[in-house]
N, C-alpha and C. Protein backbone atom coordinates (compact mmCIF):
# COMPACT_ATOMS: atom_id res chain seq x y z
N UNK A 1 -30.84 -4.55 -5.26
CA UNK A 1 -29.46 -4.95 -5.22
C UNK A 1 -28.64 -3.86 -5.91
N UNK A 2 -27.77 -3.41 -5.46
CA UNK A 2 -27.12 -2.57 -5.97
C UNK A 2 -25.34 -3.10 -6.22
N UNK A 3 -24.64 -2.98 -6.84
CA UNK A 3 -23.37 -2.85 -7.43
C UNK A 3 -22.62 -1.94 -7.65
N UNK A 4 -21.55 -1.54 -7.20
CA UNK A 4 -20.44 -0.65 -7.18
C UNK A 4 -19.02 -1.18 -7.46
N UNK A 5 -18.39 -0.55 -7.70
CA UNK A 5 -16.94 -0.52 -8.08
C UNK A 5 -16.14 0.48 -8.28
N UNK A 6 -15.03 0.29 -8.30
CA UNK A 6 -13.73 1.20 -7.93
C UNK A 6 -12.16 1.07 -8.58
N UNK A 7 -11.75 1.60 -9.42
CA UNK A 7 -10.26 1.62 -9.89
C UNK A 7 -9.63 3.01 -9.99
N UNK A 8 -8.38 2.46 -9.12
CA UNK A 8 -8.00 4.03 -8.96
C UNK A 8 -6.15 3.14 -9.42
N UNK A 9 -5.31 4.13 -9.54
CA UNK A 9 -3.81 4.08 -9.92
C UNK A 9 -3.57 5.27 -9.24
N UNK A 10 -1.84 5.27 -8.96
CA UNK A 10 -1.35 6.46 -8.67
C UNK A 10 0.33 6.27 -8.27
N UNK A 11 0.76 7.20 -7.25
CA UNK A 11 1.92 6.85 -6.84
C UNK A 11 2.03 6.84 -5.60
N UNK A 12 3.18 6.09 -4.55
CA UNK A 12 3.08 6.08 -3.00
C UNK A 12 4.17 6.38 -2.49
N UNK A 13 4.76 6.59 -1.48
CA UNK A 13 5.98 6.44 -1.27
C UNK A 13 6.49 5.61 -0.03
N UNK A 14 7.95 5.14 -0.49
CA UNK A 14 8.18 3.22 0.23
C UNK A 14 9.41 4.46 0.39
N UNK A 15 9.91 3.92 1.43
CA UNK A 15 11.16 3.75 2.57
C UNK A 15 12.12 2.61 2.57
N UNK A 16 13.29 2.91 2.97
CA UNK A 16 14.39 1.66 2.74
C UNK A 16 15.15 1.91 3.93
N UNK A 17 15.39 1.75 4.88
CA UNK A 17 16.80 2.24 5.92
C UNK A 17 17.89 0.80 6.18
N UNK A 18 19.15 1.24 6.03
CA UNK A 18 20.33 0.55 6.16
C UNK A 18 20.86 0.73 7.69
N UNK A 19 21.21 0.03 8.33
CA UNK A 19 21.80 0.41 9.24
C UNK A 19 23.62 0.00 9.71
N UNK A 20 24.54 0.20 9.00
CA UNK A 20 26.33 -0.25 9.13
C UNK A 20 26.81 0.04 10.29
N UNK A 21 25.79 -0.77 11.34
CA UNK A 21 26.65 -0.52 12.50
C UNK A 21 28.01 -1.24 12.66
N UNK A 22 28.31 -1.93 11.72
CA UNK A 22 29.88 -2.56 11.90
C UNK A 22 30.81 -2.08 11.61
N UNK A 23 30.41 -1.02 10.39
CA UNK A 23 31.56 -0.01 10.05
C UNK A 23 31.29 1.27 10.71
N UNK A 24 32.27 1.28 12.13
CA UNK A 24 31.87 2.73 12.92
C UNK A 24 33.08 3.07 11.94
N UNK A 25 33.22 4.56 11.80
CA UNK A 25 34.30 4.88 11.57
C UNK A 25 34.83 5.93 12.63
N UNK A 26 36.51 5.92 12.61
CA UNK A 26 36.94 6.92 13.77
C UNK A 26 36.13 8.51 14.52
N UNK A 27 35.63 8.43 14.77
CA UNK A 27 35.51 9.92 15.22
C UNK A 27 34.19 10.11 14.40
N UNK A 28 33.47 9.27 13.53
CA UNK A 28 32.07 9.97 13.25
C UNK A 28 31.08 8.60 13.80
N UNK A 29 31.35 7.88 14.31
CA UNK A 29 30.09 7.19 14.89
C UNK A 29 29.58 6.09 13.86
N UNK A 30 28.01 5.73 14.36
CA UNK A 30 27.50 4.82 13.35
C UNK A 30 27.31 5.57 11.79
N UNK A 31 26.87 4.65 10.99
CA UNK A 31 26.66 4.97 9.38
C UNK A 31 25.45 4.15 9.52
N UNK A 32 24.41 5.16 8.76
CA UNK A 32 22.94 4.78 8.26
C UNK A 32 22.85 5.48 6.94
N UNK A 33 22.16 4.14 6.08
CA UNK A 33 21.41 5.33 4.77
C UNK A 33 20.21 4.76 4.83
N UNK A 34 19.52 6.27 4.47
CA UNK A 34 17.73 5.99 4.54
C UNK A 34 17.70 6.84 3.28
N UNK A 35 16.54 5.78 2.18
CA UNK A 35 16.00 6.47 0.91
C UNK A 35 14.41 6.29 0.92
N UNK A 36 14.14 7.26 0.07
CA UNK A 36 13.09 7.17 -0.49
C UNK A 36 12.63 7.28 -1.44
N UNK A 37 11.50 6.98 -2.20
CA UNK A 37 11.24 6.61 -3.52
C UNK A 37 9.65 6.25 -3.70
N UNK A 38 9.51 6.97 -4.52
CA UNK A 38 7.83 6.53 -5.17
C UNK A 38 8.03 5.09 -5.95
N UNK A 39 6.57 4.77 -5.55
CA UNK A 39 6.46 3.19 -6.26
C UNK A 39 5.24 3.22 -6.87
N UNK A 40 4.54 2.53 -7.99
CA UNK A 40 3.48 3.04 -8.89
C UNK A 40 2.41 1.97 -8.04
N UNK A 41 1.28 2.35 -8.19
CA UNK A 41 0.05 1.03 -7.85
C UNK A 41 -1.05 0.88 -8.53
N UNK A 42 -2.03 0.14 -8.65
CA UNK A 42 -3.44 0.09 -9.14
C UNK A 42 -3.76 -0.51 -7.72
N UNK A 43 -5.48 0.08 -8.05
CA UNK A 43 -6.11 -0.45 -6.94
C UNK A 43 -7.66 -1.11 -7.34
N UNK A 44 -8.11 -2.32 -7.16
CA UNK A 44 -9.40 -2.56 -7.70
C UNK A 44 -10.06 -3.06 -6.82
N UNK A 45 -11.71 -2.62 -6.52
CA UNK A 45 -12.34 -2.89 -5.65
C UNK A 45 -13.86 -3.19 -6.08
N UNK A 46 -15.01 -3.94 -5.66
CA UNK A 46 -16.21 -3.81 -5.18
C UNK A 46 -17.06 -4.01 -4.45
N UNK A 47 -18.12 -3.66 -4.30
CA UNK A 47 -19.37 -4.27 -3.33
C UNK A 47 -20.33 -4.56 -3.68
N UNK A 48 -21.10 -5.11 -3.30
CA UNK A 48 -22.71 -5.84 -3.42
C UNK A 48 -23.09 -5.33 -2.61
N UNK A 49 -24.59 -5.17 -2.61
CA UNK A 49 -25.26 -4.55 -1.41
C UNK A 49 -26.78 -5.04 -1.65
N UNK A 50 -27.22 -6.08 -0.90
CA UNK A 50 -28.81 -6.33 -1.03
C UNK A 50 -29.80 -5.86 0.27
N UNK A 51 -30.43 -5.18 -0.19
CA UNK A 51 -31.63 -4.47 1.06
C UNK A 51 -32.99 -5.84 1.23
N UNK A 52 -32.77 -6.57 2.33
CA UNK A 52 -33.38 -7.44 2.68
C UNK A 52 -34.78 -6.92 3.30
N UNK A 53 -34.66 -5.61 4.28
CA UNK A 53 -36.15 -5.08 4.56
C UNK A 53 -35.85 -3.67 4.44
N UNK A 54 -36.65 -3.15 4.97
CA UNK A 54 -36.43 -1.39 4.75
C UNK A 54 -35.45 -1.33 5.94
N UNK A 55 -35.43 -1.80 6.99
CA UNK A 55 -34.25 -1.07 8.05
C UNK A 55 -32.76 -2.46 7.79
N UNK A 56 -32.84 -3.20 6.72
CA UNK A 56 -31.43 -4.21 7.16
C UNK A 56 -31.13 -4.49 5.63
N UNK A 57 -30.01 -4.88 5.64
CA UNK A 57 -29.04 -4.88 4.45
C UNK A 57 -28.16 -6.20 4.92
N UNK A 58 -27.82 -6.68 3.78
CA UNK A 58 -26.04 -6.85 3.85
C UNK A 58 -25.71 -6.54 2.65
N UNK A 59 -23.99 -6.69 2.80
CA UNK A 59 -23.15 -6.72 1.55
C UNK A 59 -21.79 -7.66 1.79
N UNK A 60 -21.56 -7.19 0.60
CA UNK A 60 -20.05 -8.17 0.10
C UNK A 60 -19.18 -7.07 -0.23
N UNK A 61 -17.76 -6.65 0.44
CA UNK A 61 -17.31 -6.19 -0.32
C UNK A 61 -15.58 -6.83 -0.80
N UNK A 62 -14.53 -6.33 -1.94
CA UNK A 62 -13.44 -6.41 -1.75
C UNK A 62 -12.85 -5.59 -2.66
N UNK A 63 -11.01 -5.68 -2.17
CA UNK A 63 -10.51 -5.11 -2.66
C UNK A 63 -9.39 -5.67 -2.74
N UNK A 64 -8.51 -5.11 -3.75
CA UNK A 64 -6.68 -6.22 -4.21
C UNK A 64 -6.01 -4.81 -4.51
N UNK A 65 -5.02 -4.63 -3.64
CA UNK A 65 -3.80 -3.16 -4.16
C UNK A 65 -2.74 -4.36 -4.77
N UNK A 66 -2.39 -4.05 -5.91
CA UNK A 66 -0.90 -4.38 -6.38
C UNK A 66 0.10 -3.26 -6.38
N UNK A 67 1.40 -3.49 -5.73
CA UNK A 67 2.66 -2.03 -5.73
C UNK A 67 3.41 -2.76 -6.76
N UNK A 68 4.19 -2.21 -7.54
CA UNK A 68 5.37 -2.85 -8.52
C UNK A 68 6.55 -2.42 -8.51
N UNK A 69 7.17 -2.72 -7.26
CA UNK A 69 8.30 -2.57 -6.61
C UNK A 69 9.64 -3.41 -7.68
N UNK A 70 10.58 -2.47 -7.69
CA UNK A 70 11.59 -3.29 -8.81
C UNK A 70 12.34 -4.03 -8.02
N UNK A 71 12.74 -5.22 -8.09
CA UNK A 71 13.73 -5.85 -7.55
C UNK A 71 14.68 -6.45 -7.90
N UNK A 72 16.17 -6.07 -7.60
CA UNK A 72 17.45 -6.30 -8.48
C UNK A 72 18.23 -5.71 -8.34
């Protein structure tokens, strides 16, 4: 039986786009704003792995990402 695991952190980057199509204004058309921005994460994972004969296995595995997106 073997056991593994995994924690990693880092940064990603998230997207936002607006689209004001109600405010055309004269002579320049639609208004869009698009941002971007890093968002922080952890990531935690494992597996199980039992060797039932020499050619077959199973396992278990999982994993949970949390992002911590600010909201406000």
């Amino acid at each position: 039986m073997t056991l593994s695991g995994l924690l990693r952190s880092g940064f990603t980057v998230d997207a936002s786009a607006v689209d004001h199509h109600w405010l055309r204004e004269e002579g320049r058309g639609l208004r869009f704003e698009d941002d971007f921005f890093t968002v922080p994460f952890i990531s935690a994972g494992a597996k199980i792995d039992y060797q039932m004969t020499d050619r077959a296995s199973v396992f278990l595995a999982g994993n949970v990402d949390k992002y911590f997106r600010n909201k406000g």
